[in-house]
PDB file of N, CA and C in Angstrom:
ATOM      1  N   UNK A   1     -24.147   1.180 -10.713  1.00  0.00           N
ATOM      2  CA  UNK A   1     -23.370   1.432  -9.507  1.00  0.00           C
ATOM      3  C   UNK A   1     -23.380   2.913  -9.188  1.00  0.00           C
ATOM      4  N   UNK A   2     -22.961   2.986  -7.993  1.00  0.00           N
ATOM      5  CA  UNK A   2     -23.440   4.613  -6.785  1.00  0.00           C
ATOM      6  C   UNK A   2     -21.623   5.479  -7.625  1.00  0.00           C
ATOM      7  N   UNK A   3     -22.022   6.811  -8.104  1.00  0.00           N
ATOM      8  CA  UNK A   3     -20.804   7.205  -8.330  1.00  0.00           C
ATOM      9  C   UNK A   3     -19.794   7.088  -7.361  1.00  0.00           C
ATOM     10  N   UNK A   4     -20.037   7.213  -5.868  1.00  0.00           N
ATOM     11  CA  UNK A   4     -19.506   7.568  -4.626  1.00  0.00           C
ATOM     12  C   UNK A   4     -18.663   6.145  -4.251  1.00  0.00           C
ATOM     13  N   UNK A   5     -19.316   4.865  -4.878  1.00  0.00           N
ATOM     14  CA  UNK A   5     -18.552   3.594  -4.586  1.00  0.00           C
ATOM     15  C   UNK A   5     -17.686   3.573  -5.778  1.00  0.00           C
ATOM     16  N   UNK A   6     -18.018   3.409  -6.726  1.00  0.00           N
ATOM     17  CA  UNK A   6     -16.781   3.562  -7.857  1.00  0.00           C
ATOM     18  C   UNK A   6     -15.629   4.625  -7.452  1.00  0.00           C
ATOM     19  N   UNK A   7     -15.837   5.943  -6.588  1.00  0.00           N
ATOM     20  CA  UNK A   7     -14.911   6.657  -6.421  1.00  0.00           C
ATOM     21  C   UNK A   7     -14.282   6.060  -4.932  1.00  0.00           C
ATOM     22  N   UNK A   8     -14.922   5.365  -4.197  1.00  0.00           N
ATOM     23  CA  UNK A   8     -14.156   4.648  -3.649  1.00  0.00           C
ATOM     24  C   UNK A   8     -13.060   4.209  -3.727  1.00  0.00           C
ATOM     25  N   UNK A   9     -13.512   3.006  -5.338  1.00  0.00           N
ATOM     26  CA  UNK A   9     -12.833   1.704  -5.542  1.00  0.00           C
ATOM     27  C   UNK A   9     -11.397   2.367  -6.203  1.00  0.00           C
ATOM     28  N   UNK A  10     -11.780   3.638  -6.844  1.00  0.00           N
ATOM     29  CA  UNK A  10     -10.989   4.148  -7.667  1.00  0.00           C
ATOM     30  C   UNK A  10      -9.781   5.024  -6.654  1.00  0.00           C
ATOM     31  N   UNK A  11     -10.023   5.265  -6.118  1.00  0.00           N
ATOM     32  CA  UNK A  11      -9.332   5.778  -4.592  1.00  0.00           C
ATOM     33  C   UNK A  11      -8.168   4.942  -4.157  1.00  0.00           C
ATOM     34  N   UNK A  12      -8.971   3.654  -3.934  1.00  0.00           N
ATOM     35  CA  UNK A  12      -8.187   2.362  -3.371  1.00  0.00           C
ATOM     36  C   UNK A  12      -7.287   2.075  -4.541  1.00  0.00           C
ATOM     37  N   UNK A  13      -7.542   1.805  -5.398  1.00  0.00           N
ATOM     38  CA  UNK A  13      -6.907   1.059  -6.629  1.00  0.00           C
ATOM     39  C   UNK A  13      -5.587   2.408  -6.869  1.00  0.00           C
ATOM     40  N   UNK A  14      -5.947   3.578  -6.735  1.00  0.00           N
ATOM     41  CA  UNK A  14      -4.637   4.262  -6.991  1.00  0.00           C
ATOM     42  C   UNK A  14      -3.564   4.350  -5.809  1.00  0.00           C
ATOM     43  N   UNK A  15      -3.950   4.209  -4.714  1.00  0.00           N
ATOM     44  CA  UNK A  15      -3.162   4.109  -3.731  1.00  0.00           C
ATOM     45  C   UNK A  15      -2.307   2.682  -3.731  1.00  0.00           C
ATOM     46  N   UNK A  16      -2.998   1.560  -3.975  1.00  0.00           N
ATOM     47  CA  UNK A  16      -2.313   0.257  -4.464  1.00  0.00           C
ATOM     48  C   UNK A  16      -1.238   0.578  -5.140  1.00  0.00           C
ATOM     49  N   UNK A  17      -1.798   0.909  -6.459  1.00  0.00           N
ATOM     50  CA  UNK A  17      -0.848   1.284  -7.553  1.00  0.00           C
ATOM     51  C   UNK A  17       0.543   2.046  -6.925  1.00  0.00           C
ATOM     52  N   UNK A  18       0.084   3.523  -6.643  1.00  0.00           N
ATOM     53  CA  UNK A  18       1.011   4.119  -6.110  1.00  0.00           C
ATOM     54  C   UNK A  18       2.397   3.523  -5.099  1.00  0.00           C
ATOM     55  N   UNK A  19       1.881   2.739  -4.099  1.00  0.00           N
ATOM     56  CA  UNK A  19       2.021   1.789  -3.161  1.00  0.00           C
ATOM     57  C   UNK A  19       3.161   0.803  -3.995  1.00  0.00           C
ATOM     58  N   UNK A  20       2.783   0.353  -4.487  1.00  0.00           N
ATOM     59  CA  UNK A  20       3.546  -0.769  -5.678  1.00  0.00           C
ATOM     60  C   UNK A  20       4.361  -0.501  -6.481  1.00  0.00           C
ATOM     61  N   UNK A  21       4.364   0.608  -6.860  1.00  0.00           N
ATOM     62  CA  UNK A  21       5.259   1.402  -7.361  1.00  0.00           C
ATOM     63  C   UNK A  21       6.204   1.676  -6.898  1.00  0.00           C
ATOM     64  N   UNK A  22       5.930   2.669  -5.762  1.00  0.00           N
ATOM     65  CA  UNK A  22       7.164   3.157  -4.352  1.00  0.00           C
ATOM     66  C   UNK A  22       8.019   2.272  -3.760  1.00  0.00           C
ATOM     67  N   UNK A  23       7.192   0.841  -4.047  1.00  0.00           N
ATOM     68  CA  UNK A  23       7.782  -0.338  -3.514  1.00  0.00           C
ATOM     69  C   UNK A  23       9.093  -0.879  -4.200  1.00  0.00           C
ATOM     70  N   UNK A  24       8.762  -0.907  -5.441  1.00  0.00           N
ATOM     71  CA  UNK A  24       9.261  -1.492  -6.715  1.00  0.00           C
ATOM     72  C   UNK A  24      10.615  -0.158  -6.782  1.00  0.00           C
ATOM     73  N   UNK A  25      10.516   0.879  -6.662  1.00  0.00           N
ATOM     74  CA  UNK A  25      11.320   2.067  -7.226  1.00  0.00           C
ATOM     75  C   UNK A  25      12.441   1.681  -5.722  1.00  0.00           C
ATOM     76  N   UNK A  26      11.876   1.747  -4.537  1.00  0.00           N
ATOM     77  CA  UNK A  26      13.123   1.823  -3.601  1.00  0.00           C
ATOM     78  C   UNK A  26      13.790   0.366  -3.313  1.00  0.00           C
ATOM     79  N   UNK A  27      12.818  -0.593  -4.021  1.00  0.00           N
ATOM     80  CA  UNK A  27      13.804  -2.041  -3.818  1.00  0.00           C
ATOM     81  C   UNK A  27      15.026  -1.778  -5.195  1.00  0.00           C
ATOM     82  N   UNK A  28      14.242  -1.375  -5.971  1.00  0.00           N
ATOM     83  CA  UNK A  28      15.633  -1.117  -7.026  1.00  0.00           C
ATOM     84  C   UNK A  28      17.110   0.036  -6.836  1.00  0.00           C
ATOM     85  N   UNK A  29      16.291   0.832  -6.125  1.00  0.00           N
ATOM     86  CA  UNK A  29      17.423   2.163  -5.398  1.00  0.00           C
ATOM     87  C   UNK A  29      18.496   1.995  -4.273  1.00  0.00           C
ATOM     88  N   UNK A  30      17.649   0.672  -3.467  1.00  0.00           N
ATOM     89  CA  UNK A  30      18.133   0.262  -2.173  1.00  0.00           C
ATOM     90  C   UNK A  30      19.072  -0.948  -2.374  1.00  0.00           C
ATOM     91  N   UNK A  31      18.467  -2.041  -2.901  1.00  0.00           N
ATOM     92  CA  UNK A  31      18.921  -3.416  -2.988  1.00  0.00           C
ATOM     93  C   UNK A  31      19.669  -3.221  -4.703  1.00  0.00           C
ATOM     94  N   UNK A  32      18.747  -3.392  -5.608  1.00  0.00           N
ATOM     95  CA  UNK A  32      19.460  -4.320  -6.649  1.00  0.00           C
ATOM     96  C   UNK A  32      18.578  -3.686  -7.966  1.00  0.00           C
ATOM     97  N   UNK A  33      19.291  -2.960  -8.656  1.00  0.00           N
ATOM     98  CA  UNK A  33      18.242  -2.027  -9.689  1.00  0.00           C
ATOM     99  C   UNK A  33      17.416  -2.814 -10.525  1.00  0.00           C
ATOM    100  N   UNK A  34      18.062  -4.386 -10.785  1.00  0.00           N
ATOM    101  CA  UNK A  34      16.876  -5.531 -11.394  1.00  0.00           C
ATOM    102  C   UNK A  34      15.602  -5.726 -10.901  1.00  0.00           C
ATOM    103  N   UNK A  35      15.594  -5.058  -9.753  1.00  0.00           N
ATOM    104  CA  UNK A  35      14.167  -4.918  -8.826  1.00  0.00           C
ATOM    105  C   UNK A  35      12.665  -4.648  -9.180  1.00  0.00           C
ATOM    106  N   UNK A  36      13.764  -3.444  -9.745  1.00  0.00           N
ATOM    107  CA  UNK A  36      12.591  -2.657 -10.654  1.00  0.00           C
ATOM    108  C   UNK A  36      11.602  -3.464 -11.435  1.00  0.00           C
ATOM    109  N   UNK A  37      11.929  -4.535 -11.688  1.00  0.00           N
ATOM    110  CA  UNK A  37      10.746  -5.445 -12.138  1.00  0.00           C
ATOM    111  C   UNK A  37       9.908  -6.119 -11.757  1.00  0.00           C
ATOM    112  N   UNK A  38       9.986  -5.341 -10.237  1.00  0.00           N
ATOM    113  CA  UNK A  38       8.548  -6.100  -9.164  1.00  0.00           C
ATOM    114  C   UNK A  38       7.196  -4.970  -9.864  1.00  0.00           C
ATOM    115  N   UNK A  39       7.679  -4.327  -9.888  1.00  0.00           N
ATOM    116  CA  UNK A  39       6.519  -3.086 -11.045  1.00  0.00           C
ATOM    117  C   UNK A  39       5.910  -3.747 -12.218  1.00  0.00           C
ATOM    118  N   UNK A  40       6.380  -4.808 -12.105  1.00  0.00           N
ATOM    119  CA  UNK A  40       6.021  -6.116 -13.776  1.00  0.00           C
ATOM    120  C   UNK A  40       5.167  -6.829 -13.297  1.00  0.00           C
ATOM    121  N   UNK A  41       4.904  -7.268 -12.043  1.00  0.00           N
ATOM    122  CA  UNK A  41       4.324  -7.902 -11.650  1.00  0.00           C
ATOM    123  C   UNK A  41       2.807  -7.869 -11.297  1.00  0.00           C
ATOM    124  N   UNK A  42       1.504  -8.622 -12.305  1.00  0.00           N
ATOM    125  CA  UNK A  42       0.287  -8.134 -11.538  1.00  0.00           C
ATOM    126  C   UNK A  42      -0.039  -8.549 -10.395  1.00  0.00           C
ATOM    127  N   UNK A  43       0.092  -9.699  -9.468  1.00  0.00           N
ATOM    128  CA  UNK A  43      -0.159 -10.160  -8.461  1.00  0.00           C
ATOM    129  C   UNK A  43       0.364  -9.318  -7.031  1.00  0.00           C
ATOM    130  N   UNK A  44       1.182  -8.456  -7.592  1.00  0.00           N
ATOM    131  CA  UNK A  44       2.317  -7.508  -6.535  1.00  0.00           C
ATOM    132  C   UNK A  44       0.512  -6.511  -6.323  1.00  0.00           C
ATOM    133  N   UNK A  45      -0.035  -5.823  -7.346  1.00  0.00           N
ATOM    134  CA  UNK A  45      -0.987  -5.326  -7.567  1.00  0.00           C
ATOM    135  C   UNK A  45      -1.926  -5.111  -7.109  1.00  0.00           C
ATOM    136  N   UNK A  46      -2.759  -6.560  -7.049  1.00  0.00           N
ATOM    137  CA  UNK A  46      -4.227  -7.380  -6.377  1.00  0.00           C
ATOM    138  C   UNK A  46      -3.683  -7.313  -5.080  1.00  0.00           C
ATOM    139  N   UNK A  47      -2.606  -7.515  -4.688  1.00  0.00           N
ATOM    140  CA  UNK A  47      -1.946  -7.871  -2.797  1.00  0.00           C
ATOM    141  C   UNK A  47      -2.208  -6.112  -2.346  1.00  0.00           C
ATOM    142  N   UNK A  48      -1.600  -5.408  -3.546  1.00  0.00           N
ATOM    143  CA  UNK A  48      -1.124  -3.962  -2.511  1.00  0.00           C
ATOM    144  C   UNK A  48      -3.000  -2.988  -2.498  1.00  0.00           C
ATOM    145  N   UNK A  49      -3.831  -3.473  -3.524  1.00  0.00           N
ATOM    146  CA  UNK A  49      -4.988  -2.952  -3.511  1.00  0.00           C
ATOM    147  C   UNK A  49      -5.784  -3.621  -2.617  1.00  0.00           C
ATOM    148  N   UNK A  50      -5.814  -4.699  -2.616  1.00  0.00           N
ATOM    149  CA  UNK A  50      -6.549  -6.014  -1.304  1.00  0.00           C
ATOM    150  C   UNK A  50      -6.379  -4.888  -0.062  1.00  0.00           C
ATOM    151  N   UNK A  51      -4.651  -4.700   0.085  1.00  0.00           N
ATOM    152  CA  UNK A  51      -3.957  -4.582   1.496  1.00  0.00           C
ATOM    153  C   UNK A  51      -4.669  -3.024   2.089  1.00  0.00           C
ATOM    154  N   UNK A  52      -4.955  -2.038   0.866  1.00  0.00           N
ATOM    155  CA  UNK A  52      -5.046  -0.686   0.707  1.00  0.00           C
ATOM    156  C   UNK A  52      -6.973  -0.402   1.316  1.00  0.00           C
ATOM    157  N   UNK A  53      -7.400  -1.516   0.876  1.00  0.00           N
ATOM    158  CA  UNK A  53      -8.720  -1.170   0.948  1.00  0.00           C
ATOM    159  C   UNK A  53      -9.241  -1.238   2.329  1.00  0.00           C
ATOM    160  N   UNK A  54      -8.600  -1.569   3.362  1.00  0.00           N
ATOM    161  CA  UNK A  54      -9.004  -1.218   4.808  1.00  0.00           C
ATOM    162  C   UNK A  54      -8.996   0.167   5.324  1.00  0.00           C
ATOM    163  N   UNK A  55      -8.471   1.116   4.102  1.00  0.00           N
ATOM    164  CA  UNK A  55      -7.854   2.787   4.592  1.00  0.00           C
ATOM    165  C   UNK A  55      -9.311   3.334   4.647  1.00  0.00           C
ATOM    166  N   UNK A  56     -10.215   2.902   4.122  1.00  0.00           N
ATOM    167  CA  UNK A  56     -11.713   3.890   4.436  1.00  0.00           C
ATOM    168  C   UNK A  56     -12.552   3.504   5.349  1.00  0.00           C
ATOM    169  N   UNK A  57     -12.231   2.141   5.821  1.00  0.00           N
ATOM    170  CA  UNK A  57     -12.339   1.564   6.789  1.00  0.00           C
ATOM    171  C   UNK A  57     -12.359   2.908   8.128  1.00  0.00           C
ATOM    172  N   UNK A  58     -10.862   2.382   7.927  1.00  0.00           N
ATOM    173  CA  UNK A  58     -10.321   3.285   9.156  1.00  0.00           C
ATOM    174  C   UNK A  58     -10.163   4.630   9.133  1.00  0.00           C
ATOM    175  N   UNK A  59     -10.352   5.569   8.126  1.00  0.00           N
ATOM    176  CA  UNK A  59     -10.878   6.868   8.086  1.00  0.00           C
ATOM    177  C   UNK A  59     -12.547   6.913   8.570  1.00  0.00           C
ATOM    178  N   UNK A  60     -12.824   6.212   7.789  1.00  0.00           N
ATOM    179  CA  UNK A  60     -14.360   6.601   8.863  1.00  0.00           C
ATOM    180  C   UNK A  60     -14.482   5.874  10.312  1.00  0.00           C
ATOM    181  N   UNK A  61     -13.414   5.527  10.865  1.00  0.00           N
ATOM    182  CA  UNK A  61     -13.857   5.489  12.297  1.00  0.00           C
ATOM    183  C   UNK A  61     -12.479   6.194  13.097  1.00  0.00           C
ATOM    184  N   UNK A  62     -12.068   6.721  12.249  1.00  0.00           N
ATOM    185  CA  UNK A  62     -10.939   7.655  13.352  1.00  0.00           C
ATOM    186  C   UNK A  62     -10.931   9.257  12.429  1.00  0.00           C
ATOM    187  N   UNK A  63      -9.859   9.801  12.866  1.00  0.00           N
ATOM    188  CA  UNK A  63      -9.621  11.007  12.356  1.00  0.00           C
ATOM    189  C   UNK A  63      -8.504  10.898  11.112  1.00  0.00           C
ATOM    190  N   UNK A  64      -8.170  12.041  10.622  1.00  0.00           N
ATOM    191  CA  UNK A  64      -7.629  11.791   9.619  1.00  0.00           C
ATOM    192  C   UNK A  64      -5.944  11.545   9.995  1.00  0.00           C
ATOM    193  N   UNK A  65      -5.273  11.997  11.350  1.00  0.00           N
ATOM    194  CA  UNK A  65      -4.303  11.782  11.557  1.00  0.00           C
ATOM    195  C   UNK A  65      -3.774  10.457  12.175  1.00  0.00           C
ATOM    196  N   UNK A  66      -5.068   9.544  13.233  1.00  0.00           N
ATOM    197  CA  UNK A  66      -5.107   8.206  13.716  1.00  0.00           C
ATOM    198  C   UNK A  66      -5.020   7.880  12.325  1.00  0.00           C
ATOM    199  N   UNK A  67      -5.680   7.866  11.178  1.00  0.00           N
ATOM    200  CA  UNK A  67      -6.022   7.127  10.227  1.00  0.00           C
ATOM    201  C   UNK A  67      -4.657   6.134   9.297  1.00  0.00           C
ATOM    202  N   UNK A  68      -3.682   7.636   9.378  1.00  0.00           N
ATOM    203  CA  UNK A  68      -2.430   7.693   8.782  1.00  0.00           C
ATOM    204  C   UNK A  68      -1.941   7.015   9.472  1.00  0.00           C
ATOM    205  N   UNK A  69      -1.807   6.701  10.809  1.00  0.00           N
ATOM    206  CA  UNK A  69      -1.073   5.949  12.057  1.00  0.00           C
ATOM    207  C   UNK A  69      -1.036   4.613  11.462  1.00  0.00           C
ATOM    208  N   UNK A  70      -2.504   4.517  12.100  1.00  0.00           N
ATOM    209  CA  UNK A  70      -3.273   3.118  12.152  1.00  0.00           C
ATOM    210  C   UNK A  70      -2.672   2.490  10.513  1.00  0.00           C
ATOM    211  N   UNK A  71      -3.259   3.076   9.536  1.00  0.00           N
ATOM    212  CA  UNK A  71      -3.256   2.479   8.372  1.00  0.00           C
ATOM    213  C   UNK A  71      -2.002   2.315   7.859  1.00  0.00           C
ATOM    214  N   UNK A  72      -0.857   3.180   8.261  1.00  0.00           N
ATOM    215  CA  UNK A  72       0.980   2.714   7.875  1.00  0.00           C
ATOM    216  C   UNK A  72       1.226   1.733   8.634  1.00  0.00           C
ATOM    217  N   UNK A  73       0.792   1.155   9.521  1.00  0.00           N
ATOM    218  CA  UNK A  73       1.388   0.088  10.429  1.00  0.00           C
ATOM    219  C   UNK A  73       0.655  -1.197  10.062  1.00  0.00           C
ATOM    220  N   UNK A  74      -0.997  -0.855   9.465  1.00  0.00           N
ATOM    221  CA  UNK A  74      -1.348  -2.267   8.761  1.00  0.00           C
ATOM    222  C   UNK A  74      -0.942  -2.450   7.568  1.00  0.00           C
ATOM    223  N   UNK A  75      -0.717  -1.258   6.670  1.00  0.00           N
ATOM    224  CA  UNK A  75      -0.186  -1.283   5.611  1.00  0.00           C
ATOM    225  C   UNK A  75       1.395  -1.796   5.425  1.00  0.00           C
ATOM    226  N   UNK A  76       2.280  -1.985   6.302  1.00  0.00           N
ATOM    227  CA  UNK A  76       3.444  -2.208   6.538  1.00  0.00           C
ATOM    228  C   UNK A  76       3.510  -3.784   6.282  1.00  0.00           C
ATOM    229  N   UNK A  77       3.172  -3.375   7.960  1.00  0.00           N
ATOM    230  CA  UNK A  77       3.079  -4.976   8.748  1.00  0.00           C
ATOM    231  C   UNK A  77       2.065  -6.291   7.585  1.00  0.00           C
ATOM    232  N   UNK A  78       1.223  -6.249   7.131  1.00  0.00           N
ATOM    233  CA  UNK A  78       0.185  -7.066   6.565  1.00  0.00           C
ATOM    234  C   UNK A  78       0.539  -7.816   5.265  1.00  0.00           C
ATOM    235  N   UNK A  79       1.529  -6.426   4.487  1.00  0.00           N
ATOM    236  CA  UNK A  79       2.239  -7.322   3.184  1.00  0.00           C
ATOM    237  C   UNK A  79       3.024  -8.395   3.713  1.00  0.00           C
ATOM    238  N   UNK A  80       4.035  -7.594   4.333  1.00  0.00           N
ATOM    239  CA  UNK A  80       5.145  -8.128   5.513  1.00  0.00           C
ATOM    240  C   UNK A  80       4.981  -9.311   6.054  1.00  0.00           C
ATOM    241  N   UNK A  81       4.158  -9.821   6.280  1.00  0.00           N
ATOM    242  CA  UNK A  81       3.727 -11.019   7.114  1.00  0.00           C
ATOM    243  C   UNK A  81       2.813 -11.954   6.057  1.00  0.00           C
ATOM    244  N   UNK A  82       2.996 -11.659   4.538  1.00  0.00           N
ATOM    245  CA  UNK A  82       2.262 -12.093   3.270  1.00  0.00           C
ATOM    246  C   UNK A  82       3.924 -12.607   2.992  1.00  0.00           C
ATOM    247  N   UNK A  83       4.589 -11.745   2.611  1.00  0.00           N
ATOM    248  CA  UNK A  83       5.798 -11.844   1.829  1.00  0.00           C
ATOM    249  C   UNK A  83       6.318 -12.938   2.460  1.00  0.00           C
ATOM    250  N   UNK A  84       6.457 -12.716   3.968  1.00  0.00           N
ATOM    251  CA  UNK A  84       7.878 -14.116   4.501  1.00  0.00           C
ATOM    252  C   UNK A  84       6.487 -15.215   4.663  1.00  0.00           C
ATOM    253  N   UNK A  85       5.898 -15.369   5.180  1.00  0.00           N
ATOM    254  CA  UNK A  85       4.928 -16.357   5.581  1.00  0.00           C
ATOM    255  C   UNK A  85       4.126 -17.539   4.550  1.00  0.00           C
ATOM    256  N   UNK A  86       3.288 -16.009   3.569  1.00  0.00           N
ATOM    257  CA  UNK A  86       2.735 -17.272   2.660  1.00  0.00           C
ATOM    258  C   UNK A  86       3.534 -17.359   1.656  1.00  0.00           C
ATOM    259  N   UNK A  87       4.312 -16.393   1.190  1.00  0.00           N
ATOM    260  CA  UNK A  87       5.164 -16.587   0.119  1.00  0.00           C
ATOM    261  C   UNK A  87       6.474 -16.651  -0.267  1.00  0.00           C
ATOM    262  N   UNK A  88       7.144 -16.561   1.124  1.00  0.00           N
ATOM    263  CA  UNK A  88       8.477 -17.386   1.445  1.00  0.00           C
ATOM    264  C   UNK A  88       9.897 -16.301   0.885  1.00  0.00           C
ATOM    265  N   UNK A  89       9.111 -14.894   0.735  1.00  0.00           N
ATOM    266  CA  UNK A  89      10.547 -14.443   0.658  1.00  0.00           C
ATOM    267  C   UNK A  89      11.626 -14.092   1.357  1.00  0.00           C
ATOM    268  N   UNK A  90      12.781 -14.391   0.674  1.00  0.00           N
ATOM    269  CA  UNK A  90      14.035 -14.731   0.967  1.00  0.00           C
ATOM    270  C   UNK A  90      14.783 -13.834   2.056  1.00  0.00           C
ATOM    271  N   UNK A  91      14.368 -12.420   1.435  1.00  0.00           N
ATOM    272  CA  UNK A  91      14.769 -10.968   2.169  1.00  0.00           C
ATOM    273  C   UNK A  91      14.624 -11.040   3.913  1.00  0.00           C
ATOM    274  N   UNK A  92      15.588 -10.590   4.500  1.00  0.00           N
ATOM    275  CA  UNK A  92      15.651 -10.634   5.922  1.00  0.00           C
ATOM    276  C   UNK A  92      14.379 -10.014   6.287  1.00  0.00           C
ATOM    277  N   UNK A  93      13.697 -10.159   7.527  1.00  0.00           N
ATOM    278  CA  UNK A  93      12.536  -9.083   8.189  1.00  0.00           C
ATOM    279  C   UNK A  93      12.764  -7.535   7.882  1.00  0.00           C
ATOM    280  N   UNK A  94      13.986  -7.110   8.280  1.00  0.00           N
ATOM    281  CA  UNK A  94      14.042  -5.577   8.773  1.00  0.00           C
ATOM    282  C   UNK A  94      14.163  -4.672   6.960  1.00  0.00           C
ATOM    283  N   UNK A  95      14.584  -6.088   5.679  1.00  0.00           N
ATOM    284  CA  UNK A  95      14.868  -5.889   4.653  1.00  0.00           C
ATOM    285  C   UNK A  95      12.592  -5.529   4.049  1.00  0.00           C
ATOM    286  N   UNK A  96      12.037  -6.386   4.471  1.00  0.00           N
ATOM    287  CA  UNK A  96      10.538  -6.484   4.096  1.00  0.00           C
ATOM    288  C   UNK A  96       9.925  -5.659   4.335  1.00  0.00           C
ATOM    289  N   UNK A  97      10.085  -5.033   5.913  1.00  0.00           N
ATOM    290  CA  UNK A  97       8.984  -4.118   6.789  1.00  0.00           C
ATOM    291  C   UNK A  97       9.836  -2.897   6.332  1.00  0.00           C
ATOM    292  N   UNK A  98      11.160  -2.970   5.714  1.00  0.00           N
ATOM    293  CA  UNK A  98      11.604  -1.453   4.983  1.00  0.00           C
ATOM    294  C   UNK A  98      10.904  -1.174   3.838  1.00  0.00           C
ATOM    295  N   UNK A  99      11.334  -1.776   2.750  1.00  0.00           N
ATOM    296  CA  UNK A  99      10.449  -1.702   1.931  1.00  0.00           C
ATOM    297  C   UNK A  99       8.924  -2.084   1.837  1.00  0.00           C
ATOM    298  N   UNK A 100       7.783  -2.524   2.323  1.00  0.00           N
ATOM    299  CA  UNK A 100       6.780  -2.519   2.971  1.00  0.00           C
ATOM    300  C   UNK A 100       5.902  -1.524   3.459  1.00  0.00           C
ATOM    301  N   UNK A 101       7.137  -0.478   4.893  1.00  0.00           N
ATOM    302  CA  UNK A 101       6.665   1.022   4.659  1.00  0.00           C
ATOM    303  C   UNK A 101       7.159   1.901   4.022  1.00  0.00           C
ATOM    304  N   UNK A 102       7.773   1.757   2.701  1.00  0.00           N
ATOM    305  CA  UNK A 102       7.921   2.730   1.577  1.00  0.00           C
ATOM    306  C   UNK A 102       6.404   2.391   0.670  1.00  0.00           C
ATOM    307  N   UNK A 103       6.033   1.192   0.627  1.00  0.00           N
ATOM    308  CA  UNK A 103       4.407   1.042  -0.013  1.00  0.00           C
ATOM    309  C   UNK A 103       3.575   1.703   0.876  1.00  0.00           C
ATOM    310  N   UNK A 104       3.954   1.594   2.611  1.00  0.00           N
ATOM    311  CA  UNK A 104       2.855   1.793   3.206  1.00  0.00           C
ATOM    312  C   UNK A 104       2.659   3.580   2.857  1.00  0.00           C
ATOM    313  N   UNK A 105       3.528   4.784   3.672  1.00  0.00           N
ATOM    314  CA  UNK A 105       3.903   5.382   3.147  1.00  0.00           C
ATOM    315  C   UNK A 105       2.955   6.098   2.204  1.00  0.00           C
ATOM    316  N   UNK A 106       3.755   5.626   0.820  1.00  0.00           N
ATOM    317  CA  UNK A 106       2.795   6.049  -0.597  1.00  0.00           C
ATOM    318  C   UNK A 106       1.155   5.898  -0.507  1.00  0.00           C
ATOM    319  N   UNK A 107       0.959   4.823  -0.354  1.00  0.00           N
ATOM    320  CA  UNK A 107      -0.477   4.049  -0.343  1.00  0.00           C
ATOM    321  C   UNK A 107      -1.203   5.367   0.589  1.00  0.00           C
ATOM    322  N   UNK A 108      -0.706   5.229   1.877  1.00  0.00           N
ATOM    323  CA  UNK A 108      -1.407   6.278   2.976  1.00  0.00           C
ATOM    324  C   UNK A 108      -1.534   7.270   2.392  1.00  0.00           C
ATOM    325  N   UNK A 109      -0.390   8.210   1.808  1.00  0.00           N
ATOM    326  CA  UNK A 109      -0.319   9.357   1.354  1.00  0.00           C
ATOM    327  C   UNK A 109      -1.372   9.418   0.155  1.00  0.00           C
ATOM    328  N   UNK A 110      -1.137   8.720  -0.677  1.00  0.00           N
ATOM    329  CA  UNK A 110      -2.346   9.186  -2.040  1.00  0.00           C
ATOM    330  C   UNK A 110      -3.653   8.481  -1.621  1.00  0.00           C
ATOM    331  N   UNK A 111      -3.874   7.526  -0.915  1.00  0.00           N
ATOM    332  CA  UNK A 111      -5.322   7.579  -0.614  1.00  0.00           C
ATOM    333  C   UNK A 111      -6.005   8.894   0.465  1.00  0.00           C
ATOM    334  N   UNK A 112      -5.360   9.575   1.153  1.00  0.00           N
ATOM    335  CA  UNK A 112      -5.354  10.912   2.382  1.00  0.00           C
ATOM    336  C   UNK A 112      -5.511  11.674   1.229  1.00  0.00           C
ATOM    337  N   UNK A 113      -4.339  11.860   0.748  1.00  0.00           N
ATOM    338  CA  UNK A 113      -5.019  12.923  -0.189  1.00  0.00           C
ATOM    339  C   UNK A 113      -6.273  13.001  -1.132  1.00  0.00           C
ATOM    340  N   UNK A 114      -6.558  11.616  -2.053  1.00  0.00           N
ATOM    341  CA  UNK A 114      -7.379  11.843  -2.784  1.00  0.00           C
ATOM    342  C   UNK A 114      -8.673  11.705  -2.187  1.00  0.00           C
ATOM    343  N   UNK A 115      -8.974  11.312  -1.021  1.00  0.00           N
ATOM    344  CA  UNK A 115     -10.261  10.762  -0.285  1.00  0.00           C
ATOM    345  C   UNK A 115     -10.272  12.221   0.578  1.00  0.00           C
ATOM    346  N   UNK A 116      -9.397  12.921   0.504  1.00  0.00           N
ATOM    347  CA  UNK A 116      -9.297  14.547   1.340  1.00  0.00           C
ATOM    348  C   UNK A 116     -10.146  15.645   0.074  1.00  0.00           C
ATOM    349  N   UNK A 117      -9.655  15.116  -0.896  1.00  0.00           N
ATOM    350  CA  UNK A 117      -9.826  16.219  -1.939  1.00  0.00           C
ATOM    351  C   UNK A 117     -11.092  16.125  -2.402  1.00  0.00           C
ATOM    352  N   UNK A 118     -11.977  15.326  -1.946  1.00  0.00           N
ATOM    353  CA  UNK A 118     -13.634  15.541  -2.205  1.00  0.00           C
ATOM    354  C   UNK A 118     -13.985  14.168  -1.322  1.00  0.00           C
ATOM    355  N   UNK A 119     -14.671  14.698  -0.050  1.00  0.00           N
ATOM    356  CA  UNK A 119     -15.032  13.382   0.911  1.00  0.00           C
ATOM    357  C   UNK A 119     -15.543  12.069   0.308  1.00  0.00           C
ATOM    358  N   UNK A 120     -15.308  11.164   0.753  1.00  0.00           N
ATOM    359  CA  UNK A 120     -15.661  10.057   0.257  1.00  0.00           C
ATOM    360  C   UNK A 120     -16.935   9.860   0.385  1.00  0.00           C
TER     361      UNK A 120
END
């Protein structure tokens, strides 16, 4: 494999992470500190890296500030409409798309940065 795609994948996968994290830390800060154990979860994981990997997408066809736009609002909206839809959680809308863009947020931020800090 091309070093440049592994640093891709590796790009994506930390912004997930990151993403999942931020998620997990403000549902426990906000709602209910037992929360904190959405961070336990691998499937939370595969969803927020799946969700993350459209960000190079959309850096290479916009700029780096559309990118941030564009990509917090799919990054938001996309779990968001995973969570109540296919997987039926309980949490009100305005409770999902909050926490949602605290993943989106993170995710944007450390993939911008690390895909900034030596072009992709």
């Amino acid at each position: 494999m091309q070093a440049g795609y592994l640093r891709h994948v590796a790009v994506i996968v930390a912004a997930g992470i990151a993403g999942t994290l931020a998620n997990a830390a403000a549902a426990a800060l906000l709602i209910d500190g037992t929360l904190i154990r959405l961070a336990l979860v691998p499937g939370r994981y595969a969803i927020a890296i799946l969700v993350a990997s459209v960000l190079p997408f959309i850096l290479a066809r916009t700029g780096v500030r559309p990118a941030a736009a564009i990509g917090f609002v799919i990054l938001a909206v996309a779990p968001s409409l995973l969570a109540k839809l296919v997987f039926g959680a309980g949490a009100p809308w305005p409770t999902v798309l909050g926490l949602n863009a605290v993943y989106a947020i993170a995710a944007v931020a450390v993939y911008l940065s690390l895909a900034r800090t030596r072009p992709l």
